[in-house]
N, C-alpha and C. Protein backbone atom coordinates (compact mmCIF):
# COMPACT_ATOMS: atom_id res chain seq x y z
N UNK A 1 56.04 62.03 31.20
CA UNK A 1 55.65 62.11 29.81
C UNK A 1 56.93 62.07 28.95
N UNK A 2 57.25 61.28 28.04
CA UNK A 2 58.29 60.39 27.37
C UNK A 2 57.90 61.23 26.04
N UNK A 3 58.92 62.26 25.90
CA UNK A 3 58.83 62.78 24.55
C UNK A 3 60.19 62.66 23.60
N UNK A 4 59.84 62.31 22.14
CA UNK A 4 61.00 61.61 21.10
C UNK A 4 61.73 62.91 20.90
N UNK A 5 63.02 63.49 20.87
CA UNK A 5 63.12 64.57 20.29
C UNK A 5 63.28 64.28 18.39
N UNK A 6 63.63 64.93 17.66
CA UNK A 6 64.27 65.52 16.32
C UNK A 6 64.98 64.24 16.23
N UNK A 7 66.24 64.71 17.18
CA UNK A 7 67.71 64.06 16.91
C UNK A 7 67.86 62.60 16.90
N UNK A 8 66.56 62.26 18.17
CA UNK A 8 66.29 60.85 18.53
C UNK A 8 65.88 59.74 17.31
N UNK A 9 64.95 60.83 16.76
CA UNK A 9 64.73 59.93 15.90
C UNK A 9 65.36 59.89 14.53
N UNK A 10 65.72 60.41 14.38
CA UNK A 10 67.30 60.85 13.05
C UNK A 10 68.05 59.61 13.64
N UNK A 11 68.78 59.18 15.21
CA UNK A 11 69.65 58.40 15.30
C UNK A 11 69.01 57.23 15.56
N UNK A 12 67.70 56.72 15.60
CA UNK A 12 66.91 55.34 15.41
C UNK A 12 66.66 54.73 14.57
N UNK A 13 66.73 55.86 13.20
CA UNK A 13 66.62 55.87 11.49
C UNK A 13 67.69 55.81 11.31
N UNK A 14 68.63 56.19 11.68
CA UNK A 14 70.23 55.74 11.11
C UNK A 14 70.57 54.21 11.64
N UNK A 15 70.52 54.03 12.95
CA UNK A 15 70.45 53.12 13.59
C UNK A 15 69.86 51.53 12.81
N UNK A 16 68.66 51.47 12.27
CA UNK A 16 68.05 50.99 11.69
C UNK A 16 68.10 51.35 9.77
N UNK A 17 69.09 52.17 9.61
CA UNK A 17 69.34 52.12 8.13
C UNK A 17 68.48 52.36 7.28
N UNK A 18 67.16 53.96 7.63
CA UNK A 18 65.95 53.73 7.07
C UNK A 18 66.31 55.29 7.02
N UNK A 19 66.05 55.56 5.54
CA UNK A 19 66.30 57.14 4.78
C UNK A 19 65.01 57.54 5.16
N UNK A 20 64.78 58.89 6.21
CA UNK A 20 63.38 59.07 6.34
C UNK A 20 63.57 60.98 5.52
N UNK A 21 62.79 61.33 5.45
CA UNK A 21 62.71 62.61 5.18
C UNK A 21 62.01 63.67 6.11
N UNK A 22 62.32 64.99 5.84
CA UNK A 22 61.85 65.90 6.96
C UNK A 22 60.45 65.78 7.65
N UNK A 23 59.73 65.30 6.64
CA UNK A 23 58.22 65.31 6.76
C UNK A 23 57.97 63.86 7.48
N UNK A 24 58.85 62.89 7.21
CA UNK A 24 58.39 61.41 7.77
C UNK A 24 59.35 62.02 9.16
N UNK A 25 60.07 62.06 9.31
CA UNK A 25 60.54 62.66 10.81
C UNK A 25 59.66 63.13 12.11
N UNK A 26 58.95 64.04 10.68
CA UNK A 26 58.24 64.84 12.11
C UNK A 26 56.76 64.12 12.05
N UNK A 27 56.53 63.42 11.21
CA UNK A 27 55.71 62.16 11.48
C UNK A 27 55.96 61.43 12.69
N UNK A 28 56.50 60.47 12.18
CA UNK A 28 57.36 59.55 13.08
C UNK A 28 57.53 60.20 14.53
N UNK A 29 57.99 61.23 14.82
CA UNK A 29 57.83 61.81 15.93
C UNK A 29 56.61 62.18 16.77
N UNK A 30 55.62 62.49 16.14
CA UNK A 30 54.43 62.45 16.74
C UNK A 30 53.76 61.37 16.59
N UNK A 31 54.09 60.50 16.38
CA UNK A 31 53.21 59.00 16.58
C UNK A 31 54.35 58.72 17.33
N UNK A 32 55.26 58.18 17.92
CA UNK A 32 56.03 57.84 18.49
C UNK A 32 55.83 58.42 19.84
N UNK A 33 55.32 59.79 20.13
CA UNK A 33 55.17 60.79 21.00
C UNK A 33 53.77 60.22 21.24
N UNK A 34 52.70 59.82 20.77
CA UNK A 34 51.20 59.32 20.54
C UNK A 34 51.42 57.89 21.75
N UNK A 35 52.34 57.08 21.30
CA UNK A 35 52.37 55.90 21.52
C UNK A 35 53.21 55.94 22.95
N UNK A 36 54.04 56.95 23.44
CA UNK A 36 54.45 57.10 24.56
C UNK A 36 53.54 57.68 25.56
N UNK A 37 52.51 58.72 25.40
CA UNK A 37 51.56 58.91 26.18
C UNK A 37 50.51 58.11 26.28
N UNK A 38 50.16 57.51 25.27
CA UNK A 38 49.29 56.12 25.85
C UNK A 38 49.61 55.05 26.97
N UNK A 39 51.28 54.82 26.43
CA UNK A 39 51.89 53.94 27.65
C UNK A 39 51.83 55.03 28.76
N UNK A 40 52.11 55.96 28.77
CA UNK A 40 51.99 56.57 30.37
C UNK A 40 50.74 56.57 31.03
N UNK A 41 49.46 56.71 29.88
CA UNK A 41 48.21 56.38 31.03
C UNK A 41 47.71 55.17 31.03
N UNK A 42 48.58 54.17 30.32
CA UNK A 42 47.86 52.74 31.45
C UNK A 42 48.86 52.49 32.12
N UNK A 43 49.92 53.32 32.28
CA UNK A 43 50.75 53.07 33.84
C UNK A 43 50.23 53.62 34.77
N UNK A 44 49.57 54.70 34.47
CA UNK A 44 48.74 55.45 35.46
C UNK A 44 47.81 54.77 36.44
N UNK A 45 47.25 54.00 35.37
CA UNK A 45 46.24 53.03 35.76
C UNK A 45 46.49 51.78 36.45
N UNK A 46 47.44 51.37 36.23
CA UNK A 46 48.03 50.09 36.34
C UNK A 46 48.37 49.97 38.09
N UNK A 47 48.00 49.73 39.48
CA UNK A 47 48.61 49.74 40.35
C UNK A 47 48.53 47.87 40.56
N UNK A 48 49.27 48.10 42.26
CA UNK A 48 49.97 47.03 42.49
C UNK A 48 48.78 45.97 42.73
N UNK A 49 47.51 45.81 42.68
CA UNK A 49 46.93 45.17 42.93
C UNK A 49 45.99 44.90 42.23
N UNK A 50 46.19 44.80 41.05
CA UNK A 50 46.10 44.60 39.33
C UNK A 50 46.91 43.75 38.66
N UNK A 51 46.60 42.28 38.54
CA UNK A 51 47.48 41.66 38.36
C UNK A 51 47.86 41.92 36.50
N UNK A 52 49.28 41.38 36.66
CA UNK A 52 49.45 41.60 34.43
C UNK A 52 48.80 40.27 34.06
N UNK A 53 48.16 40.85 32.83
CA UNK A 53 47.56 39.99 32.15
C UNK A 53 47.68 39.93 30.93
N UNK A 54 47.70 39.04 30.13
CA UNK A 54 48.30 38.55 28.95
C UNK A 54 47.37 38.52 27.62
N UNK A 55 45.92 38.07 28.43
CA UNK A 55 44.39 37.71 27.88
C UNK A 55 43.74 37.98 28.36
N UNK A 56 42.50 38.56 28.47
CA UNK A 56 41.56 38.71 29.42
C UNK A 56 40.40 37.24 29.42
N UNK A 57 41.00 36.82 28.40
CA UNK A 57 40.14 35.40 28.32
C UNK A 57 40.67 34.06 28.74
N UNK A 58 40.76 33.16 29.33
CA UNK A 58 41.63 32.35 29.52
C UNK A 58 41.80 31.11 28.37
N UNK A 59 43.15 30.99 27.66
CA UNK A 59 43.26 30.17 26.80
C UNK A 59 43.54 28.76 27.06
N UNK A 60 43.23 27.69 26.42
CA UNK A 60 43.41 26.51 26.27
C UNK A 60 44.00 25.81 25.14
N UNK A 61 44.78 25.04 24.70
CA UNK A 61 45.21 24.33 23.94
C UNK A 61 44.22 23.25 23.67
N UNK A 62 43.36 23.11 22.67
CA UNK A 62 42.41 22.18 22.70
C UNK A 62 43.13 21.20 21.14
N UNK A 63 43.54 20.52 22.01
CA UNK A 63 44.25 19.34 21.18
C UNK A 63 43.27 17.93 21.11
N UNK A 64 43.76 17.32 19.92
CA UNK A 64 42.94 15.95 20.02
C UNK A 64 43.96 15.27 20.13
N UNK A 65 43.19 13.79 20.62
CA UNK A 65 44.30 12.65 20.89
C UNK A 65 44.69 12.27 19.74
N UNK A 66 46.08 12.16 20.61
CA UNK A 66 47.17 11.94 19.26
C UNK A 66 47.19 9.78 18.53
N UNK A 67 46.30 9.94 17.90
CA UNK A 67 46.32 7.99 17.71
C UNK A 67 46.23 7.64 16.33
N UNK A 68 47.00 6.62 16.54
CA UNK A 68 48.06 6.22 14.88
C UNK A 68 46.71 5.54 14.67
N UNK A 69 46.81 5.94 13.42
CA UNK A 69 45.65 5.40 12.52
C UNK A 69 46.18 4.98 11.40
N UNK A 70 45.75 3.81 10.41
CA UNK A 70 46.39 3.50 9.21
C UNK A 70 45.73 4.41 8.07
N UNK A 71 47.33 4.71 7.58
CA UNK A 71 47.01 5.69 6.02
C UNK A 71 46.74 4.88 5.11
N UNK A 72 45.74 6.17 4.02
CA UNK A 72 45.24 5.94 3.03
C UNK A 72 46.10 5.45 2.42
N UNK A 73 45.98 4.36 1.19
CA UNK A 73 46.74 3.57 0.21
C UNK A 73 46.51 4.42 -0.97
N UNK A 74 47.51 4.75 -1.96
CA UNK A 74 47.79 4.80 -2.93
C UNK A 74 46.55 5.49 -3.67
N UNK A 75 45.78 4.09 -3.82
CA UNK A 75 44.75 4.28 -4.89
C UNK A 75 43.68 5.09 -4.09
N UNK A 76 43.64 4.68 -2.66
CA UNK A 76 42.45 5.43 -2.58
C UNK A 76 42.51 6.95 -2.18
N UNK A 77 44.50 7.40 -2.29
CA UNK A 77 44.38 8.49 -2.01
C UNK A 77 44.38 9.56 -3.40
N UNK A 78 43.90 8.99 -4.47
CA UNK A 78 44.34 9.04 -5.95
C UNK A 78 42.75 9.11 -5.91
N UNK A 79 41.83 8.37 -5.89
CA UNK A 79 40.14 7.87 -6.10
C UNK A 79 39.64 9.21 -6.28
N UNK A 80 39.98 10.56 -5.38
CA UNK A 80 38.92 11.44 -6.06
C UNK A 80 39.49 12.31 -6.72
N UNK A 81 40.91 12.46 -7.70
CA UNK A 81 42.12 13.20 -7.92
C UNK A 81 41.21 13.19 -9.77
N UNK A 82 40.41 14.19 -10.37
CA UNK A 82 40.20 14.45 -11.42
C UNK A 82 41.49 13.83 -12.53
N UNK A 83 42.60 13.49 -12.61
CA UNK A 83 43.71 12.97 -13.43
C UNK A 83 44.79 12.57 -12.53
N UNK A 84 45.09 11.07 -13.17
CA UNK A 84 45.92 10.83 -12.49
C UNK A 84 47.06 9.70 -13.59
N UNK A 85 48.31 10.05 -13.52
CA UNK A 85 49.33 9.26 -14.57
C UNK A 85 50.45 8.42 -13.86
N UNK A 86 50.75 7.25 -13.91
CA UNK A 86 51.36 6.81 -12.93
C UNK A 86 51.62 6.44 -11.52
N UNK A 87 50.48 6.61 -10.69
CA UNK A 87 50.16 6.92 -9.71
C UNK A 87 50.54 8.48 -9.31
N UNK A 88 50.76 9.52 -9.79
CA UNK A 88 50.82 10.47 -9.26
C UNK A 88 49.28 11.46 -9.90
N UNK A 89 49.45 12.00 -8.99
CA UNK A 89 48.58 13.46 -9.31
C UNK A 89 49.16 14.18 -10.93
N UNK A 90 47.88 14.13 -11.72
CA UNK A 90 48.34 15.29 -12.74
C UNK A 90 47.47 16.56 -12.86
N UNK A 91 48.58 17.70 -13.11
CA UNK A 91 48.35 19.39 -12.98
C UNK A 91 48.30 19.86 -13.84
N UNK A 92 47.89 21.06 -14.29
CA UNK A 92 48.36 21.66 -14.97
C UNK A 92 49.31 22.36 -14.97
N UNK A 93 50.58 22.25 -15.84
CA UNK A 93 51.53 23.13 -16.05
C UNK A 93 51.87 24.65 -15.62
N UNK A 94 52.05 24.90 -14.78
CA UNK A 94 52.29 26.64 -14.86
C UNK A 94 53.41 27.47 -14.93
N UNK A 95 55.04 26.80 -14.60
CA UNK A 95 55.94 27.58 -14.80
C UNK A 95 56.58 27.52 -16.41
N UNK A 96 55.69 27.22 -17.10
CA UNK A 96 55.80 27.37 -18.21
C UNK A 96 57.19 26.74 -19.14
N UNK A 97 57.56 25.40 -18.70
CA UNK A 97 59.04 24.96 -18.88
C UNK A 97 58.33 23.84 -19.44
């Protein structure tokens, strides 16, 4: 059982450059202390004939085929664009310049 002391975590917060206070300390310490006894009981659990697993679901990359197709032209990528000036897209203004 993996317990944080005081000091430990004073030098993980220094370490990491993070002003904690007495009360986030002893926070931080008991969730830290929370999160170390959890890891100890699924080590508990965990024997050699249990393989590690990553997912319990098995994932796939479901990709489509990759095939060159000819792009839209100009106008017809403009055709359903509510305003359009020059061939570009027109917006409305927002950074206010």
């Amino acid at each position: 059982m993996a317990t944080f002391t005081r000091e430990e975590i004073e030098h993980l917060a220094d370490l990491a450059r993070i002003a904690l206070t007495d009360e986030e300390i002893t926070r931080m310490q008991s969730e830290l202390n929370a999160v170390a006894d959890a890891i100890d009981e699924v080590q508990k659990v965990a024997t050699d004939d249990v393989p590690p697993t990553a997912n319990p679901v098995p994932l796939e990359a479901y990709l489509r085929p990759d095939v060159a197709v000819t792009p839209l032209t100009q106008e017809e990528a403009l055709a359903g664009a509510p305003a359009t000036d020059q061939g570009m897209f027109v917006a409305p203004q927002i950074l206010g310049e």
